[in-house]
PDB file of N, CA and C in Angstrom:
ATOM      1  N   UNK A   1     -18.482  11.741   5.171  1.00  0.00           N
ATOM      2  CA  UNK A   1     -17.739  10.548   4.848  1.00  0.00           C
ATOM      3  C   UNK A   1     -18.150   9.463   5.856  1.00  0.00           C
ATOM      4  N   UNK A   2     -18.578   8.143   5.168  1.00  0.00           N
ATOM      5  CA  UNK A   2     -19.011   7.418   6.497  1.00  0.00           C
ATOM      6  C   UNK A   2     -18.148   6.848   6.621  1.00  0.00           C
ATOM      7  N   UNK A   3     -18.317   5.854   8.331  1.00  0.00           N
ATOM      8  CA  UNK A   3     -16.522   5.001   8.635  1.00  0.00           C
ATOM      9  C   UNK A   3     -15.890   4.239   8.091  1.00  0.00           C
ATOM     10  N   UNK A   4     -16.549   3.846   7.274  1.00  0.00           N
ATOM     11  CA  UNK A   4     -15.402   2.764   6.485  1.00  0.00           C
ATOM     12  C   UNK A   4     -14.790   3.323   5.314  1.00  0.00           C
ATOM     13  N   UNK A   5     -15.046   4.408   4.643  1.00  0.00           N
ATOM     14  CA  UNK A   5     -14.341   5.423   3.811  1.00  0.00           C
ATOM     15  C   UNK A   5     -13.111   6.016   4.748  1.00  0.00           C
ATOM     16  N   UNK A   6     -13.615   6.232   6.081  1.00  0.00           N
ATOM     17  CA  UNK A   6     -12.606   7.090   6.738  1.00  0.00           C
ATOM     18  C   UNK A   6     -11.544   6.008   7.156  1.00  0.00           C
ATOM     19  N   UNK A   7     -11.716   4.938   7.461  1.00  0.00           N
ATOM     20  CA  UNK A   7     -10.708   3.863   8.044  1.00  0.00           C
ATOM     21  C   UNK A   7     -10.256   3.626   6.642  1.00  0.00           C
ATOM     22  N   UNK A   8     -10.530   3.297   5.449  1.00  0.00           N
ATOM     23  CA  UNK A   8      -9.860   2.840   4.444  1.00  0.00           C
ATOM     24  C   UNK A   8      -8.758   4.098   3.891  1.00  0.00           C
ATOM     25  N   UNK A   9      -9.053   5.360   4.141  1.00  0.00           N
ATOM     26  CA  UNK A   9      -8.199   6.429   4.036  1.00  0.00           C
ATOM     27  C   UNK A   9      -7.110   6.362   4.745  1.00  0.00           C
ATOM     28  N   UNK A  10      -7.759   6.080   5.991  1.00  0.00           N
ATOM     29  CA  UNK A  10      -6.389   5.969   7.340  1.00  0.00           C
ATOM     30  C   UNK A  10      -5.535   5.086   6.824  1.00  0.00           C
ATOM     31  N   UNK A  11      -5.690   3.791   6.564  1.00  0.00           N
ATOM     32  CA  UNK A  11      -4.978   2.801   6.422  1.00  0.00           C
ATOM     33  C   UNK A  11      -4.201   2.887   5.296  1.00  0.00           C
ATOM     34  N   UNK A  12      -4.716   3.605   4.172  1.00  0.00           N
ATOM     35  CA  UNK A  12      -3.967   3.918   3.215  1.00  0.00           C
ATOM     36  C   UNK A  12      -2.613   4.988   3.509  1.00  0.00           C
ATOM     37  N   UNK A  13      -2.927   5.784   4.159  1.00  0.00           N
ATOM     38  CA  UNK A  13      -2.033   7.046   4.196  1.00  0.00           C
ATOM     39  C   UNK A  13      -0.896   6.224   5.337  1.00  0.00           C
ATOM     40  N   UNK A  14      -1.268   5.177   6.133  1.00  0.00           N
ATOM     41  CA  UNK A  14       0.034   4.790   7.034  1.00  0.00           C
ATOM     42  C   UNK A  14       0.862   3.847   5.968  1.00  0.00           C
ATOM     43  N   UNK A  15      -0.171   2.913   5.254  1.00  0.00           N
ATOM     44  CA  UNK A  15       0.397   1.865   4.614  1.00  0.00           C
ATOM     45  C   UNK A  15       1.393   2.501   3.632  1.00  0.00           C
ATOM     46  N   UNK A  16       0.690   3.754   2.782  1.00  0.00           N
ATOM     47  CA  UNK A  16       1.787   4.304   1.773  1.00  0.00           C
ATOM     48  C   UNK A  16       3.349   4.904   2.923  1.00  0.00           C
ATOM     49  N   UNK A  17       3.003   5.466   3.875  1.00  0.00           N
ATOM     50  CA  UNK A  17       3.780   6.126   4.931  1.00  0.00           C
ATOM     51  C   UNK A  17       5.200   5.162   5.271  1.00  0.00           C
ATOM     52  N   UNK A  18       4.625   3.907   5.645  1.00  0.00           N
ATOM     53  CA  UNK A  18       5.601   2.402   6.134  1.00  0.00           C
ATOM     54  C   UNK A  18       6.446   2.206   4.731  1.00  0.00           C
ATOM     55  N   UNK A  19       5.426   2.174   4.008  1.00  0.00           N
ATOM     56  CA  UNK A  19       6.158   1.383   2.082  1.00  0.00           C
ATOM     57  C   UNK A  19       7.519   2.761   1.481  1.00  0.00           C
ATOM     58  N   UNK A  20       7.285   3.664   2.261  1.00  0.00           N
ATOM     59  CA  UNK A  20       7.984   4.704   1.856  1.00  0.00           C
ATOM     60  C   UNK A  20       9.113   4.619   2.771  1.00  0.00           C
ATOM     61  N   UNK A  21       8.983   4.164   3.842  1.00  0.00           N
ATOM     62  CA  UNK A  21      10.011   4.587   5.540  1.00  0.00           C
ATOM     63  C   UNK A  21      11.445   2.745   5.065  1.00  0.00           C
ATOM     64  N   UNK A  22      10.297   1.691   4.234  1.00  0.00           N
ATOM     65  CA  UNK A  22      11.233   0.771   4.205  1.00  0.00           C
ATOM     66  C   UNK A  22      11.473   1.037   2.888  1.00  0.00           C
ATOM     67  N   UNK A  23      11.645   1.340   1.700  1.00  0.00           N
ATOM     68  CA  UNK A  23      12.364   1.382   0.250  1.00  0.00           C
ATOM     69  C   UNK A  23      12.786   2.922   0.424  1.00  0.00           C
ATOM     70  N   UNK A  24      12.745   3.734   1.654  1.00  0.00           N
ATOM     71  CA  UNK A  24      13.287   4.992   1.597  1.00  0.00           C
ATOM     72  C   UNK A  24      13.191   5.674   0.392  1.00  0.00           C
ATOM     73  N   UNK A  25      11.815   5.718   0.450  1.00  0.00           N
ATOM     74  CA  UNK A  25      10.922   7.271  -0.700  1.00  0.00           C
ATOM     75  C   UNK A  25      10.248   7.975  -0.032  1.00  0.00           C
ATOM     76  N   UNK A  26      10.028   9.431  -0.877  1.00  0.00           N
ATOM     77  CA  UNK A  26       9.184   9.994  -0.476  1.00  0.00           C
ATOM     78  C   UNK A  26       8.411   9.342  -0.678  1.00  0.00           C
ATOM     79  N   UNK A  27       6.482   9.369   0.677  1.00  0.00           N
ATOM     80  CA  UNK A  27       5.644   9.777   0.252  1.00  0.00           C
ATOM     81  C   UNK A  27       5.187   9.608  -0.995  1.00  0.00           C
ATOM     82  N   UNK A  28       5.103  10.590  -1.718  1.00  0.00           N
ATOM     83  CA  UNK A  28       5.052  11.371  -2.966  1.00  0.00           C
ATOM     84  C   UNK A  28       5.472   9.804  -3.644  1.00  0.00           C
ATOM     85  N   UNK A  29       6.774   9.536  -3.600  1.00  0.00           N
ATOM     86  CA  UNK A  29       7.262   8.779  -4.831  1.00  0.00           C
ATOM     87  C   UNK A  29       6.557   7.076  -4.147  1.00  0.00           C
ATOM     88  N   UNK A  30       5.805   7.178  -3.230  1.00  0.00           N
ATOM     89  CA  UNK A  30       5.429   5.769  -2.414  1.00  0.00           C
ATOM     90  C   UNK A  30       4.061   5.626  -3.040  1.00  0.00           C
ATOM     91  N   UNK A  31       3.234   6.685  -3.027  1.00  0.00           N
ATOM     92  CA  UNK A  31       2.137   6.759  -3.708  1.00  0.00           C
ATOM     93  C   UNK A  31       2.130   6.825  -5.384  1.00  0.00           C
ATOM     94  N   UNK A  32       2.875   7.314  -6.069  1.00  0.00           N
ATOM     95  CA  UNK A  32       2.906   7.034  -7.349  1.00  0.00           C
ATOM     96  C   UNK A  32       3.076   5.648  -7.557  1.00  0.00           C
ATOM     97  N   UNK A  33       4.219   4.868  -7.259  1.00  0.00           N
ATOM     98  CA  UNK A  33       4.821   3.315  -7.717  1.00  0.00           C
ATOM     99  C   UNK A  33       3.707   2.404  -7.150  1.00  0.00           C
ATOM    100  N   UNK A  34       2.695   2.686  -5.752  1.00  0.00           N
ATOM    101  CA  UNK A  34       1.700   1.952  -5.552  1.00  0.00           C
ATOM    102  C   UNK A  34       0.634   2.022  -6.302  1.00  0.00           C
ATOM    103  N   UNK A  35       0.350   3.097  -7.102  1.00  0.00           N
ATOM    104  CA  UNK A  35      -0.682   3.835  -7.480  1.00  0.00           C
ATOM    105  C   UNK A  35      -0.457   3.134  -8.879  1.00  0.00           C
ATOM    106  N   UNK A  36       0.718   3.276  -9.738  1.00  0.00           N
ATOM    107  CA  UNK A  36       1.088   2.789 -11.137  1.00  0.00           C
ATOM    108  C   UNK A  36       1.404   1.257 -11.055  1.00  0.00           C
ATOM    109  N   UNK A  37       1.533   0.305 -10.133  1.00  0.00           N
ATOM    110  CA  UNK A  37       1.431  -0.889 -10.134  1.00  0.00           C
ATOM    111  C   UNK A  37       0.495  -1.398  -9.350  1.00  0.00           C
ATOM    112  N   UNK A  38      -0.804  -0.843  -9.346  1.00  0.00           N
ATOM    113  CA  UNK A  38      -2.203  -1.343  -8.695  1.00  0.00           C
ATOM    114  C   UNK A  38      -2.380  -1.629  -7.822  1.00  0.00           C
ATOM    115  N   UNK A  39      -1.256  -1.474  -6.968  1.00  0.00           N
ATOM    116  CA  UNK A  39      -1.106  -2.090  -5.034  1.00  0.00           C
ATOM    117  C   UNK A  39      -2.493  -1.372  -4.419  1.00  0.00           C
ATOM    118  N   UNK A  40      -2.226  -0.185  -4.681  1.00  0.00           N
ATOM    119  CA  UNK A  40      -3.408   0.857  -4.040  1.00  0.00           C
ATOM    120  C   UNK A  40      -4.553  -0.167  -3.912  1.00  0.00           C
ATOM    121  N   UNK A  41      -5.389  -0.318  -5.573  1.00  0.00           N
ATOM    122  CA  UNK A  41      -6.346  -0.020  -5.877  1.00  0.00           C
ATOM    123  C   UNK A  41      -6.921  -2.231  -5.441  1.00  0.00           C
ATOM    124  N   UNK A  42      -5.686  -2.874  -5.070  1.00  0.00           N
ATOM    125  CA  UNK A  42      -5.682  -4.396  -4.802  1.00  0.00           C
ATOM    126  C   UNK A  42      -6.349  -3.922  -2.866  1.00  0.00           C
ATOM    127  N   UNK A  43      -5.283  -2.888  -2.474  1.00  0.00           N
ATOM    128  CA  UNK A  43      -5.640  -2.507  -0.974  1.00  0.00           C
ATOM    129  C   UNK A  43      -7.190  -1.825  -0.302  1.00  0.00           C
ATOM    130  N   UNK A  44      -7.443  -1.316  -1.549  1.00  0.00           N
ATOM    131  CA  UNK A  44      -8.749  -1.155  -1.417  1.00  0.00           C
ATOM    132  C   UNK A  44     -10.035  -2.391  -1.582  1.00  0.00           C
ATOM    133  N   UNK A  45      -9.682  -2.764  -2.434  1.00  0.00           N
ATOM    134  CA  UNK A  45     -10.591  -3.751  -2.684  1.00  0.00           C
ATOM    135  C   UNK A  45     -10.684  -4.460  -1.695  1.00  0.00           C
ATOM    136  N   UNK A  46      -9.430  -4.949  -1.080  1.00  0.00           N
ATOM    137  CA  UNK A  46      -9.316  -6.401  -0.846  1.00  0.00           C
ATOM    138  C   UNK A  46      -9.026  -5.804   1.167  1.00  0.00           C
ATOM    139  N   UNK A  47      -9.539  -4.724   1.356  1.00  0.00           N
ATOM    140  CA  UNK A  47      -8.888  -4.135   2.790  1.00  0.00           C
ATOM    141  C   UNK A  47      -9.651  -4.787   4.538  1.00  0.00           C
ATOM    142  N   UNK A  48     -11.174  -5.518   3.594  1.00  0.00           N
ATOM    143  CA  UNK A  48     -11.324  -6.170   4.681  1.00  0.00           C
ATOM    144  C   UNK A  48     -10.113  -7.581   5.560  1.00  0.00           C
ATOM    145  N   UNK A  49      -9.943  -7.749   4.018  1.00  0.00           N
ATOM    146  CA  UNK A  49      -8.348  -8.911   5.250  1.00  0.00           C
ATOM    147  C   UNK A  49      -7.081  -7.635   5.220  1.00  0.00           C
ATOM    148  N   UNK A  50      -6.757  -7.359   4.139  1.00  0.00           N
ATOM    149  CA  UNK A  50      -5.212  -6.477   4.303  1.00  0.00           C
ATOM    150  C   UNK A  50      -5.457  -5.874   5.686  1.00  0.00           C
ATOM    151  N   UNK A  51      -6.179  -4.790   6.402  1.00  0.00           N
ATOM    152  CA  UNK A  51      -6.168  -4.081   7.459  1.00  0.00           C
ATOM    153  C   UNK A  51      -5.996  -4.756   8.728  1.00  0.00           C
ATOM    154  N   UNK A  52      -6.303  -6.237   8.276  1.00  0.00           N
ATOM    155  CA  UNK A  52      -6.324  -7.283   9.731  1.00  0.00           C
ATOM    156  C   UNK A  52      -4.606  -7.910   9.524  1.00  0.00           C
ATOM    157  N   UNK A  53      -3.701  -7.844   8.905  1.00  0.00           N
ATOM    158  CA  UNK A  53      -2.354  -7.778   8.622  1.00  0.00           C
ATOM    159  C   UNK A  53      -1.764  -6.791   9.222  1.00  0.00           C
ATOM    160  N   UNK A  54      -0.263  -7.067   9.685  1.00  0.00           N
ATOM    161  CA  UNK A  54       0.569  -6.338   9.896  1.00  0.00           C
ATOM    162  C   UNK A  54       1.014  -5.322   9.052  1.00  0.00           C
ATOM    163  N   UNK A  55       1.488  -4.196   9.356  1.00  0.00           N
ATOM    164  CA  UNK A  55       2.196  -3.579   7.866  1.00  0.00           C
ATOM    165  C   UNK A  55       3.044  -4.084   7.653  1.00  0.00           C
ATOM    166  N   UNK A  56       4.453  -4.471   8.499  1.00  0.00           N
ATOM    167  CA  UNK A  56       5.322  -5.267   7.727  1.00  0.00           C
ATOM    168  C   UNK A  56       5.310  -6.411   6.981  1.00  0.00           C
ATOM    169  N   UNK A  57       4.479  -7.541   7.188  1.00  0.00           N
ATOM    170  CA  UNK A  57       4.367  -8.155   5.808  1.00  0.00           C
ATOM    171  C   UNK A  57       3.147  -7.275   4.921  1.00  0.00           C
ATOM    172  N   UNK A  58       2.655  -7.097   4.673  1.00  0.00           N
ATOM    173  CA  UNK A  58       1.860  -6.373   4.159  1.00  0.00           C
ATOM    174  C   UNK A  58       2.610  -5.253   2.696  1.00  0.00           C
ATOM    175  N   UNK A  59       3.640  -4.601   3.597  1.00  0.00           N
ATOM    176  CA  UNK A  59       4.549  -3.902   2.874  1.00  0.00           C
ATOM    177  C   UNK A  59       5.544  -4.624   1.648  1.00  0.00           C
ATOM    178  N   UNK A  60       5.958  -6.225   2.501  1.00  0.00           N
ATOM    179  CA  UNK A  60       6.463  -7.035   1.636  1.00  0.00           C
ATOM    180  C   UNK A  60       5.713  -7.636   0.325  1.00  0.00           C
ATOM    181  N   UNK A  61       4.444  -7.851   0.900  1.00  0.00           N
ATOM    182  CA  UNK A  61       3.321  -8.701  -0.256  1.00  0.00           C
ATOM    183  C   UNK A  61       2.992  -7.653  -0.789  1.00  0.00           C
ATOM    184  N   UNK A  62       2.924  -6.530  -0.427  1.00  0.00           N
ATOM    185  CA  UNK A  62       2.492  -5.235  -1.945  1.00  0.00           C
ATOM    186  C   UNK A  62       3.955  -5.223  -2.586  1.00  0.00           C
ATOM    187  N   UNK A  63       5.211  -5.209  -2.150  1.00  0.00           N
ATOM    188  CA  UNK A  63       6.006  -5.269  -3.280  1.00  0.00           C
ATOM    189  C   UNK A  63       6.286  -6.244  -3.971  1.00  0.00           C
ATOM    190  N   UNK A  64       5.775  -7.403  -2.767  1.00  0.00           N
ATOM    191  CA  UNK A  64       5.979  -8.529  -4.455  1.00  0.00           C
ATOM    192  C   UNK A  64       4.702  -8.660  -5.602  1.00  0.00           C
ATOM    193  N   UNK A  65       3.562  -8.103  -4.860  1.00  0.00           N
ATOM    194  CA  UNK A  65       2.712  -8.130  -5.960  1.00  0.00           C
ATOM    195  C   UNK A  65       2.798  -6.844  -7.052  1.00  0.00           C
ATOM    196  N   UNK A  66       3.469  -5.572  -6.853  1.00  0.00           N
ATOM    197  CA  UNK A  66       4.344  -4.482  -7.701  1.00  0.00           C
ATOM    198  C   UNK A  66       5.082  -5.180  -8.363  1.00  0.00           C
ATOM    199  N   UNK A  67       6.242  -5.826  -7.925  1.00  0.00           N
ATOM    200  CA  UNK A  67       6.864  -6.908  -8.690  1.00  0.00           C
ATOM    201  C   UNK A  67       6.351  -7.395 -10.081  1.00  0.00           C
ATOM    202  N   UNK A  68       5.208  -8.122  -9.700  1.00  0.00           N
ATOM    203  CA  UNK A  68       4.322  -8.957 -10.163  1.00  0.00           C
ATOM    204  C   UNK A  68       4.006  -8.118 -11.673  1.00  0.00           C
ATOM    205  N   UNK A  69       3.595  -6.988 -11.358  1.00  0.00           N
ATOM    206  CA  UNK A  69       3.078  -5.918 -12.196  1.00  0.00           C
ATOM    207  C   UNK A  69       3.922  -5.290 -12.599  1.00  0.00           C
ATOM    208  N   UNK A  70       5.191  -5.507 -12.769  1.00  0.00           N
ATOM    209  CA  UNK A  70       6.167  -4.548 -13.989  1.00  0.00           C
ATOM    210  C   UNK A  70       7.096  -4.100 -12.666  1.00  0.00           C
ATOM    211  N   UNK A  71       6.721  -3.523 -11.468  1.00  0.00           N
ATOM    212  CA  UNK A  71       7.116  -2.692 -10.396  1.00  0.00           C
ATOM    213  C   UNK A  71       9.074  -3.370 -10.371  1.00  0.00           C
ATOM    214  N   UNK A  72       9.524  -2.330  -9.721  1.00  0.00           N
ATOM    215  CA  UNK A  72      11.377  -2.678  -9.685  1.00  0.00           C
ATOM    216  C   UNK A  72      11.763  -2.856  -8.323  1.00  0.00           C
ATOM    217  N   UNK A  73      11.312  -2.655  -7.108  1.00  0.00           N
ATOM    218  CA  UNK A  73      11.634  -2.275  -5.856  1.00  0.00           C
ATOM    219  C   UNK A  73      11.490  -3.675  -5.679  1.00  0.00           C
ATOM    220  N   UNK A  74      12.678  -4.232  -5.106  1.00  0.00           N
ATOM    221  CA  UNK A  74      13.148  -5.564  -4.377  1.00  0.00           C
ATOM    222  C   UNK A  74      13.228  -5.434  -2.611  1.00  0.00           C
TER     223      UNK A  74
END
């Protein structure tokens, strides 16, 4: 795996970790609702700026962009 596969993993597994610790989900249920309203797949793409962000806004702008996309978590 070269490093920027491995840092984009990292960042994923804290970012889902935080998005779960503030709407109090599992994990499990943090990665599905990111996963089914495209947050994930926006965080990947777009991870050269997202990773230079805080998680706490970060956490906020993926739920309003979930929002955006059908998503329910206020």
């Amino acid at each position: 795996m070269d490093e920027l596969t491995k840092n984009k993993a990292e960042y994923l597994i804290i970012f889902i970790n935080e998005f779960a610790q503030r709407y109090k989900l599992s994990s499990v249920q943090a990665y599905h609702y990111l996963s089914r309203f495209k947050a994930l797949t926006f965080l990947i793409d777009q991870y050269n700026v997202a990773h230079t962000q805080g998680f706490e806004s970060m956490v906020s702008d993926m739920a309003a962009y979930c929002r955006r996309h059908g998503g329910a978590i206020a």
